[in-house]
C-alpha atoms as a PDB file:
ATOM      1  CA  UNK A   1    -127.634-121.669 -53.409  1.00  0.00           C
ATOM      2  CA  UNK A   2    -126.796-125.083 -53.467  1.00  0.00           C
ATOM      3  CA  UNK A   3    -130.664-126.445 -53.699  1.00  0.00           C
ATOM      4  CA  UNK A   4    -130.185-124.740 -57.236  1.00  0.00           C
ATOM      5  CA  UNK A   5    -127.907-127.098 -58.426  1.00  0.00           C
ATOM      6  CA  UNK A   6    -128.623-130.503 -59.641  1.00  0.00           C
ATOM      7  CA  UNK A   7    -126.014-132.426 -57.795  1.00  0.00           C
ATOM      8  CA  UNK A   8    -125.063-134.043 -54.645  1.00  0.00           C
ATOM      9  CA  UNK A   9    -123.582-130.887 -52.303  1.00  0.00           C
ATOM     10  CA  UNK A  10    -123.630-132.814 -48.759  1.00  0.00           C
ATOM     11  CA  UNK A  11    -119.516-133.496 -48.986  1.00  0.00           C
ATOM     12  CA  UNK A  12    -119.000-129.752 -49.798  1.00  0.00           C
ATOM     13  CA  UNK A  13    -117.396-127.396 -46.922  1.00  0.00           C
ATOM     14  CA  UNK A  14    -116.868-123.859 -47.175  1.00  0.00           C
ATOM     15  CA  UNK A  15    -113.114-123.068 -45.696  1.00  0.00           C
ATOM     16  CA  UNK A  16    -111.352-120.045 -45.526  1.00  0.00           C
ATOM     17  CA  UNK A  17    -108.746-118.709 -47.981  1.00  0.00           C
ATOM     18  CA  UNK A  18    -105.323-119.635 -46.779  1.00  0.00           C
ATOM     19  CA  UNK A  19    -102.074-118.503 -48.265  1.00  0.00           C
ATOM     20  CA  UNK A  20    -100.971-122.521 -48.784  1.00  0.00           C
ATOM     21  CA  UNK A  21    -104.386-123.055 -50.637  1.00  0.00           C
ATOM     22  CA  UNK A  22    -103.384-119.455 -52.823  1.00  0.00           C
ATOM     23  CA  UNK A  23     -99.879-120.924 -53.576  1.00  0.00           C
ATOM     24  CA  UNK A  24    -101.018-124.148 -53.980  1.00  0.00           C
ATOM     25  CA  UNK A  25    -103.885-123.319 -56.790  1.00  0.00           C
ATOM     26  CA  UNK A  26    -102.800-123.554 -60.524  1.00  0.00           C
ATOM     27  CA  UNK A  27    -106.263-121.016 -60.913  1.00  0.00           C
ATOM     28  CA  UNK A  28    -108.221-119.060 -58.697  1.00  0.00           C
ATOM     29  CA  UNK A  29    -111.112-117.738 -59.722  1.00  0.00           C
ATOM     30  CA  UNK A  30    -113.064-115.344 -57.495  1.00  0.00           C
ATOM     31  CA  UNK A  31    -116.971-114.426 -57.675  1.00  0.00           C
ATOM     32  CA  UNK A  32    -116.080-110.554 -57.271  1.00  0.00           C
ATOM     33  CA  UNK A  33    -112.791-108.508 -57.827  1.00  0.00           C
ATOM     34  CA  UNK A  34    -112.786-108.203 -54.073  1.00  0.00           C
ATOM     35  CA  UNK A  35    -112.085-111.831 -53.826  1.00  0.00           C
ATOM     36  CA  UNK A  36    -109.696-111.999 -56.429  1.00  0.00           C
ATOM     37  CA  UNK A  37    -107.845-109.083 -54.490  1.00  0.00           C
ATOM     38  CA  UNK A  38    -107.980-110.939 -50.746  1.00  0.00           C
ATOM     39  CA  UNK A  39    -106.178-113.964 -52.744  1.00  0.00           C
ATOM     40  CA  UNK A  40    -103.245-111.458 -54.665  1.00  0.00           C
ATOM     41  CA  UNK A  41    -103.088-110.057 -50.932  1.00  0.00           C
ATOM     42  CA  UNK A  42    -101.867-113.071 -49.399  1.00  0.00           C
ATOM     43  CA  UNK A  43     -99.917-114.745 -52.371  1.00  0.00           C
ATOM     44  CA  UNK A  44     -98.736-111.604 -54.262  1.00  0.00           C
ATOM     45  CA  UNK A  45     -97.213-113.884 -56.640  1.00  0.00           C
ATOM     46  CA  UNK A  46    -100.581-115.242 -57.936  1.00  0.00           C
ATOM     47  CA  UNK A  47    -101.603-112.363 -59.721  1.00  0.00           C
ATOM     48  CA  UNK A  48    -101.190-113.849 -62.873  1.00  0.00           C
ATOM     49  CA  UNK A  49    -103.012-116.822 -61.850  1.00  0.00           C
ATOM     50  CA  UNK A  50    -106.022-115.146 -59.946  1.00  0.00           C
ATOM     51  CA  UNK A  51    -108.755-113.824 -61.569  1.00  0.00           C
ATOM     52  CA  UNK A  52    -112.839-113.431 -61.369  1.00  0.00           C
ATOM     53  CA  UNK A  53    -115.051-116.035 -62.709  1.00  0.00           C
ATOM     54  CA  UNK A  54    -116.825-113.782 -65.132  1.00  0.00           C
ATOM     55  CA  UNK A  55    -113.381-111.972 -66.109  1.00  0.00           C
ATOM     56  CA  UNK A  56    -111.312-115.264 -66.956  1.00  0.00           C
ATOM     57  CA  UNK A  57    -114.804-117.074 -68.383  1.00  0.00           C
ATOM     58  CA  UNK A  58    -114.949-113.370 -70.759  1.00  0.00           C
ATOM     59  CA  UNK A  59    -111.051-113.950 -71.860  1.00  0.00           C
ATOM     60  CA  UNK A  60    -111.176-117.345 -72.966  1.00  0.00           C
ATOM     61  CA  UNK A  61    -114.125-117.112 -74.413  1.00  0.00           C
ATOM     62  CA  UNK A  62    -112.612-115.832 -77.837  1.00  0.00           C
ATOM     63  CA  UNK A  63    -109.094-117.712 -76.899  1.00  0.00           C
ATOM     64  CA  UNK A  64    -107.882-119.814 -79.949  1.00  0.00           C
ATOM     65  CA  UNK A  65    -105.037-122.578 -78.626  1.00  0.00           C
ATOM     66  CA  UNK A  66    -103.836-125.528 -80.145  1.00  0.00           C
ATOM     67  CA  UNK A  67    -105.325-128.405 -79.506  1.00  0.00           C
ATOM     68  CA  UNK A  68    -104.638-130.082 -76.198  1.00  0.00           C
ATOM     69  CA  UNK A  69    -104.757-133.876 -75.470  1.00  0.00           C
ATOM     70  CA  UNK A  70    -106.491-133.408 -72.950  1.00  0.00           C
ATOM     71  CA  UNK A  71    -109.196-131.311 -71.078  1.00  0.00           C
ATOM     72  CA  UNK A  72    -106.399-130.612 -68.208  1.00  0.00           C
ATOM     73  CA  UNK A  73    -104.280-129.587 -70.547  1.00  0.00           C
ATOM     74  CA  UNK A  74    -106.368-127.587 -72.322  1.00  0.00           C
ATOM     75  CA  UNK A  75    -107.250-125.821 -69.146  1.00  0.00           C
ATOM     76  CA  UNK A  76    -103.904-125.101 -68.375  1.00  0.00           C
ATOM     77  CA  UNK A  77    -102.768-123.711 -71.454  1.00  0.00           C
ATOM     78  CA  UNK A  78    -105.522-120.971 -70.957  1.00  0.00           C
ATOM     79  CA  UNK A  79    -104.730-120.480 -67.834  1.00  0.00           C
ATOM     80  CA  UNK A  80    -101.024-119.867 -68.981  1.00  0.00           C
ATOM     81  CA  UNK A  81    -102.163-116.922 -71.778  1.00  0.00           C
ATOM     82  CA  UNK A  82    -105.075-115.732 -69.759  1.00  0.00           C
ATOM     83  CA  UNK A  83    -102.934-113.206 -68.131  1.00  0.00           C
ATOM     84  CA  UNK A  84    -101.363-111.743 -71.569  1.00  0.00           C
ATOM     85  CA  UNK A  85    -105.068-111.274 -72.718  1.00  0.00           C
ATOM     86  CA  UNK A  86    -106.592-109.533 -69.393  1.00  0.00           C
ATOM     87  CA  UNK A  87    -105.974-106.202 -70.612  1.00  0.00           C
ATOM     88  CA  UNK A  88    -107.482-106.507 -73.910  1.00  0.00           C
ATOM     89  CA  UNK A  89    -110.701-108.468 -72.977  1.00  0.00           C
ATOM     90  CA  UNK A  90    -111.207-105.742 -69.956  1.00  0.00           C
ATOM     91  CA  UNK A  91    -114.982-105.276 -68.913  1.00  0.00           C
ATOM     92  CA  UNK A  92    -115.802-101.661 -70.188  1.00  0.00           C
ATOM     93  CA  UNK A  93    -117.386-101.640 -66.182  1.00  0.00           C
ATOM     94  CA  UNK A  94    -115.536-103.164 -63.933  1.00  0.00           C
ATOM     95  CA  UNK A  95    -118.275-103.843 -61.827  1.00  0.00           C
ATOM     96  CA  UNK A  96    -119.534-106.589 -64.829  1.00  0.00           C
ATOM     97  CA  UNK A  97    -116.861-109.037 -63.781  1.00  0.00           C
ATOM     98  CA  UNK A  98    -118.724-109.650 -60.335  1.00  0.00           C
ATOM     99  CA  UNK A  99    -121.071-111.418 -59.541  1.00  0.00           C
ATOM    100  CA  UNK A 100    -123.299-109.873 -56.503  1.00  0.00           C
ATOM    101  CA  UNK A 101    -123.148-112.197 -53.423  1.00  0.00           C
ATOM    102  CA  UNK A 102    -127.205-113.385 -52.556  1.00  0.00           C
ATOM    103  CA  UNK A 103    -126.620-113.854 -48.873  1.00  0.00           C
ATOM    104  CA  UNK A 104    -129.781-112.648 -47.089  1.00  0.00           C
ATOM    105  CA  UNK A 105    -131.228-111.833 -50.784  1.00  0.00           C
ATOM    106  CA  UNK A 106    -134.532-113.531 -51.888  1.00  0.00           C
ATOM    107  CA  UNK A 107    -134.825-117.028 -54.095  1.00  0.00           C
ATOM    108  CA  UNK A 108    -135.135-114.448 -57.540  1.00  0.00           C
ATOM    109  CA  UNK A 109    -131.809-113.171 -56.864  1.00  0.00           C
ATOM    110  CA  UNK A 110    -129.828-116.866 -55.643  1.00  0.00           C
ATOM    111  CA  UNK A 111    -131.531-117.849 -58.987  1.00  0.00           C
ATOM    112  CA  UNK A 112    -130.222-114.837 -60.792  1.00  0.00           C
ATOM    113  CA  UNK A 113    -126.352-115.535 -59.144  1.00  0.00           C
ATOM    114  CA  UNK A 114    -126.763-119.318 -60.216  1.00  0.00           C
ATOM    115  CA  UNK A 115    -127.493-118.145 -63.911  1.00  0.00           C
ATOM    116  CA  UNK A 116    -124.592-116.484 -63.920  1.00  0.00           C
ATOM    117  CA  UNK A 117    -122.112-118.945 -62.466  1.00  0.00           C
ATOM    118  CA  UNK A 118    -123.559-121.555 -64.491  1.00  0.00           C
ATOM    119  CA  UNK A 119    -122.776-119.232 -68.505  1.00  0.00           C
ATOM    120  CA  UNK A 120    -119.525-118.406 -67.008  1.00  0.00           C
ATOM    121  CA  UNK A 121    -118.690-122.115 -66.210  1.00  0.00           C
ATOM    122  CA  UNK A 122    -120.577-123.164 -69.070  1.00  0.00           C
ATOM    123  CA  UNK A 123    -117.963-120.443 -71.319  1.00  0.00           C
ATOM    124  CA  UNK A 124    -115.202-122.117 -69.581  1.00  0.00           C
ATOM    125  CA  UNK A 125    -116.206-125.960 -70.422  1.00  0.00           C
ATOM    126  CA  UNK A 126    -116.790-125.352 -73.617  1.00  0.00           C
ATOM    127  CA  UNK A 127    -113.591-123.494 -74.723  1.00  0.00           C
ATOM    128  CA  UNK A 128    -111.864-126.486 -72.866  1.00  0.00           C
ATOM    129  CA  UNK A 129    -113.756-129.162 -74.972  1.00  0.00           C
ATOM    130  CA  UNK A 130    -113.659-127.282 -78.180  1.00  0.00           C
ATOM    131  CA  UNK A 131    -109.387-127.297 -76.865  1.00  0.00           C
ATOM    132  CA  UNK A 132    -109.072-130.896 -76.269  1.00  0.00           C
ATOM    133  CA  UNK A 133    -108.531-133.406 -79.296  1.00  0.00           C
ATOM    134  CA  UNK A 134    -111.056-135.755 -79.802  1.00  0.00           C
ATOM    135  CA  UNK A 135    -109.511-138.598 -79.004  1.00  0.00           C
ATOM    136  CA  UNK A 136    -107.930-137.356 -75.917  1.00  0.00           C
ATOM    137  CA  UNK A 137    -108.953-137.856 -72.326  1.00  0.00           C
ATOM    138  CA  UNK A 138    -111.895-136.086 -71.178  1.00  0.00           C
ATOM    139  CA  UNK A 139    -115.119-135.307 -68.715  1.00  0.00           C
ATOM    140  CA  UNK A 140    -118.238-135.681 -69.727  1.00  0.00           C
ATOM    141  CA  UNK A 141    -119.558-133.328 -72.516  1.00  0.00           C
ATOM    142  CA  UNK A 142    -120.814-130.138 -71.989  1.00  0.00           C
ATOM    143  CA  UNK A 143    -124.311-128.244 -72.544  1.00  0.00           C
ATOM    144  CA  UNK A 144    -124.586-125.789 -75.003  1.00  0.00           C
ATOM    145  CA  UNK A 145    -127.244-123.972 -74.662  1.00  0.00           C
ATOM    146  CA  UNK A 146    -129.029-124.395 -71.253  1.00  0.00           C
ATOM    147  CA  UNK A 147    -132.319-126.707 -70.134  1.00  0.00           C
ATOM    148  CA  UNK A 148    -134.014-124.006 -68.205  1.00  0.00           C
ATOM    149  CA  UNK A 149    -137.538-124.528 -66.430  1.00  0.00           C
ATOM    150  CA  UNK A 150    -139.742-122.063 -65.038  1.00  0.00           C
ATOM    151  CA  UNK A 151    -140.738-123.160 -61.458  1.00  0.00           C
ATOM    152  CA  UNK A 152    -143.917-122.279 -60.260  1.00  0.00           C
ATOM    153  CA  UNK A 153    -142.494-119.484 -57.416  1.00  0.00           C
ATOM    154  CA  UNK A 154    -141.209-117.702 -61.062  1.00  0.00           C
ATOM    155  CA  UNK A 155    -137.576-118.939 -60.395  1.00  0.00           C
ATOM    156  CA  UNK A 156    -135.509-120.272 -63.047  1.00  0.00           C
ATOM    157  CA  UNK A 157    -134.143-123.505 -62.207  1.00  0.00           C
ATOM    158  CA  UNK A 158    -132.068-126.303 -63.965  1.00  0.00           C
ATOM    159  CA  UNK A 159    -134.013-128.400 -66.176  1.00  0.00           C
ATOM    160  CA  UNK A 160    -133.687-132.212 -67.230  1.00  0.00           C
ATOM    161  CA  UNK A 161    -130.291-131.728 -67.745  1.00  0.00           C
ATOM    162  CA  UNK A 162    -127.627-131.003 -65.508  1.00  0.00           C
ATOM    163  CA  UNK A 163    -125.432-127.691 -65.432  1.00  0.00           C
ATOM    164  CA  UNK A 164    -122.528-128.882 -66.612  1.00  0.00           C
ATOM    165  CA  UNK A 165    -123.222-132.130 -68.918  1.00  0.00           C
ATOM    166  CA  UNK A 166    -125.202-133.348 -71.770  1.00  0.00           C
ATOM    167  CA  UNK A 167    -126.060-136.384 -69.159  1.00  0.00           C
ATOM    168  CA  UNK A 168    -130.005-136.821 -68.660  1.00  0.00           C
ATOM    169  CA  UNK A 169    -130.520-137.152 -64.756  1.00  0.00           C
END
């Protein structure tokens, strides 16, 4: 999964889910409700703070805050209502906030989970930015709409620009 993305991975190490690192998170977002459920397991006072990618990327999606001077900020304030809106924004199939795990799977479907990782992130980045004053600190700027090539195996793979950023490699 990681040849998918247009970055530097080599520093990245998987570890396993502690209860320090559950207390310790200000957000934890899960790839299936079965992750988000190990993490309210060990920390049952993160429930409010622990959600699926796809689930918290759905509720802020339409979230409306003031604005924040900052992108930190900004993501903390939605991480702060989030929980008062879970109910409402509810997947009418609960199955729709996961997203399926491509170990052993073939390149179509690590393509397919990398699609979807990338809109939900890409959801999240831009409700931040369109939260954070313009003026106020911030990351780089974030892709609308995405820069997809077709490679010539059929997969869909990140174009000239990367994932998260307007930046041109």
């Amino acid at each position: 999964m990681a040849a998918l993305l247009p970055m530097d991975t080599s520093a990245f190490a998987a570890q396993s889910l502690t209860p320090r690192l559950v207390r310790e998170a200000d957000l934890i977002l899960g790839l299936t409700r079965f992750h988000r459920a190990l993490a309210v397991e060990l920390v049952p006072m993160a429930v409010r703070r622990a959600f699926t990618l796809r689930e918290f990327a759905r509720i802020v999606a339409g979230m409306k805050i003031d604005e924040q001077p900052s992108q930190s900020a900004a993501l903390a304030e939605l991480t702060r209502q989030a929980p008062e809106l879970r109910v409402a924004a509810r997947a009418q199939d609960p199955a729709d906030d996961d997203i399926a795990d491509p170990y052993r799977q073939s390149d179509e479907v690590f393509a397919q989970c990398s699609d979807e990782i990338t809109v939900a992130v890409r959801t999240i980045a831009n409700t931040v930015e369109r939260s954070t004053a313009p003026d106020g600190p911030s990351g780089p700027s974030v892709a609308t709409e995405p820069d997809r090539s077709t490679e010539p195996n059929g997969s869909t793979t990140p174009g000239k620009y990367d994932w998260w950023t307007k930046e041109a490699r």
